[in-house]
C-alpha atoms as a PDB file:
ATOM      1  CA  UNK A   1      -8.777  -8.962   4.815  1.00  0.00           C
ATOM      2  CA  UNK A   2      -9.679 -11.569   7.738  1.00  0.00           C
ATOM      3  CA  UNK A   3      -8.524 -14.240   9.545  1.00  0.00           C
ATOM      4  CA  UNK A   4      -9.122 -17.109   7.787  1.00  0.00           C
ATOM      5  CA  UNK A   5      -9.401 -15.567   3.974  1.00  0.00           C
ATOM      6  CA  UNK A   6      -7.229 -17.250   1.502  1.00  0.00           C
ATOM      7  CA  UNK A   7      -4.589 -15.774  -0.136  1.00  0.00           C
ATOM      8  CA  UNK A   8      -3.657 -16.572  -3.692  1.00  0.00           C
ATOM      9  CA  UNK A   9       0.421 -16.313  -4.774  1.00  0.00           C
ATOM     10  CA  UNK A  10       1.734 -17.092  -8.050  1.00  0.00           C
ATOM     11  CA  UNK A  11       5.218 -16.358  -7.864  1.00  0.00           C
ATOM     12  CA  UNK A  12       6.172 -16.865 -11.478  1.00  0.00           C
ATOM     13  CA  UNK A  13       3.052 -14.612 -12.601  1.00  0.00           C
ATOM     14  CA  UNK A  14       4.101 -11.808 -10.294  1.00  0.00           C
ATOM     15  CA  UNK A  15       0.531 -11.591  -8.601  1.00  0.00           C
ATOM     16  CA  UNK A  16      -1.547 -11.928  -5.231  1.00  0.00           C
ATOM     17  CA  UNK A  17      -5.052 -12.725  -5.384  1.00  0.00           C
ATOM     18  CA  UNK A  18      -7.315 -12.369  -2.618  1.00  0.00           C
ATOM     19  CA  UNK A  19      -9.928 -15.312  -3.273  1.00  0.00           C
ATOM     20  CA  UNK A  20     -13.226 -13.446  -2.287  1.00  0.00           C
ATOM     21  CA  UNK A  21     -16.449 -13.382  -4.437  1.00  0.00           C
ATOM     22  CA  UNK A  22     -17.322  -9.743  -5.466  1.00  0.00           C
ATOM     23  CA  UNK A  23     -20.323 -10.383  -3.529  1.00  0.00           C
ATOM     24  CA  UNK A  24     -18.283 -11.000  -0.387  1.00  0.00           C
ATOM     25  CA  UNK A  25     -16.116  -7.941  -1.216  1.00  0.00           C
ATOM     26  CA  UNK A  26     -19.198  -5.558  -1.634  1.00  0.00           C
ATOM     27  CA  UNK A  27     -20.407  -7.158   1.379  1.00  0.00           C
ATOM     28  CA  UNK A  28     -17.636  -6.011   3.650  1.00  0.00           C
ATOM     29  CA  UNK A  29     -17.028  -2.638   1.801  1.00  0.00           C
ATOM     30  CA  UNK A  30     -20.652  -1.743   2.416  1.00  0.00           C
ATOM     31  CA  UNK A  31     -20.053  -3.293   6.498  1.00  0.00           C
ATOM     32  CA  UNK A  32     -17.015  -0.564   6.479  1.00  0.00           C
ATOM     33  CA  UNK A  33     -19.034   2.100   4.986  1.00  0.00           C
ATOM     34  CA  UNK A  34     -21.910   1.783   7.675  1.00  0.00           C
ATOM     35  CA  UNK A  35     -19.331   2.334  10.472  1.00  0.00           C
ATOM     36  CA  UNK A  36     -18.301   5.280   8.675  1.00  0.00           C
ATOM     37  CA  UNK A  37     -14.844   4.967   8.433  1.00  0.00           C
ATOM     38  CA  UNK A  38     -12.581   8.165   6.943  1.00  0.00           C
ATOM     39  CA  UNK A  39      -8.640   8.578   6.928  1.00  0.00           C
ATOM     40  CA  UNK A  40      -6.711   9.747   9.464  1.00  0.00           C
ATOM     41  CA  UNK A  41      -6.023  13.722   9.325  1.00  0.00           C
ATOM     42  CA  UNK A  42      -3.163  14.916   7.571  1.00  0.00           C
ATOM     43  CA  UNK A  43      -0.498  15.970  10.326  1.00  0.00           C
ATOM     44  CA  UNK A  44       2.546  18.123  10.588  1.00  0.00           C
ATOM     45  CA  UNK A  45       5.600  16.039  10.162  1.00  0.00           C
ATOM     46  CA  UNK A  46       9.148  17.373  10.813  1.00  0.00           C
ATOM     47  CA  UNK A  47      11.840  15.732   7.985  1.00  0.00           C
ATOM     48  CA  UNK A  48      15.245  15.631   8.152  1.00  0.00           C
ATOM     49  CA  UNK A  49      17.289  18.028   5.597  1.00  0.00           C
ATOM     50  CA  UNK A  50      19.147  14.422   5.085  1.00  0.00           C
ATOM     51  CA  UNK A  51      15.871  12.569   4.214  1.00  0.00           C
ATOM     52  CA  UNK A  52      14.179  15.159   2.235  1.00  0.00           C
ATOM     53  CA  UNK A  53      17.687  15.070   0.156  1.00  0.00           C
ATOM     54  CA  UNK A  54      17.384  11.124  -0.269  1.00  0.00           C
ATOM     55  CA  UNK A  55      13.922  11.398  -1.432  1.00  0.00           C
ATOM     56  CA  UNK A  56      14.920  13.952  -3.905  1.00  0.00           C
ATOM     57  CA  UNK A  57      17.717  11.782  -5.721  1.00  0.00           C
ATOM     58  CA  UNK A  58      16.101   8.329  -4.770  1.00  0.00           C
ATOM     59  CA  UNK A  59      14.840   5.633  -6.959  1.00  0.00           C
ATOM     60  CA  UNK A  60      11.895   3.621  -7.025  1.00  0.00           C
ATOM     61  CA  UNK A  61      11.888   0.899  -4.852  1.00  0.00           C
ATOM     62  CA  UNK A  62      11.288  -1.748  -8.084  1.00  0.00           C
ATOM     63  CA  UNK A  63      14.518  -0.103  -8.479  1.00  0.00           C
ATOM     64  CA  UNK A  64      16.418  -0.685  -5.392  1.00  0.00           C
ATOM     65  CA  UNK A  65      15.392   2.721  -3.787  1.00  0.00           C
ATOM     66  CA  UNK A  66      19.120   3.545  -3.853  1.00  0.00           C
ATOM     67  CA  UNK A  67      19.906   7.105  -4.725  1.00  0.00           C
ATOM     68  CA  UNK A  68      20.927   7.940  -8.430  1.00  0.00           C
ATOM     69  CA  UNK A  69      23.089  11.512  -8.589  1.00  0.00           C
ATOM     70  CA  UNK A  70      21.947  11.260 -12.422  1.00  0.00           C
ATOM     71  CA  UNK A  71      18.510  12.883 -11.722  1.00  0.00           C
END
């Protein structure tokens, strides 16, 4: 996305549309391509015994992300 693109939001149709041709979108993907973009290298994260315990019991977050004992 840039500044300036519009932004489509229909609330009771639970979607968001970004109003680009698929021209435009190939456009820009190819523009990102060129500069040769790649992800970021995986690194070493340290986690909590607490959080890897909430991520073992927690929800989804269309859910509430709240933990359910039940799993």
């Amino acid at each position: 996305m840039r500044d300036g693109d519009v932004i489509e939001i229909d609330i009771p149709g639970r979607t968001i549309h970004l109003a680009l041709s698929e021209a435009e979108l190939a456009t820009r993907r190819a523009e990102q391509e060129k500069l040769g973009w790649t992800p970021a290298k995986p690194r070493k994260r340290n986690v909590s015994t607490a959080l890897k315990a909430y991520a073992a019991f927690a929800t989804s977050a269309a859910r509430g992300a709240v933990r359910d004992l039940d799993q």
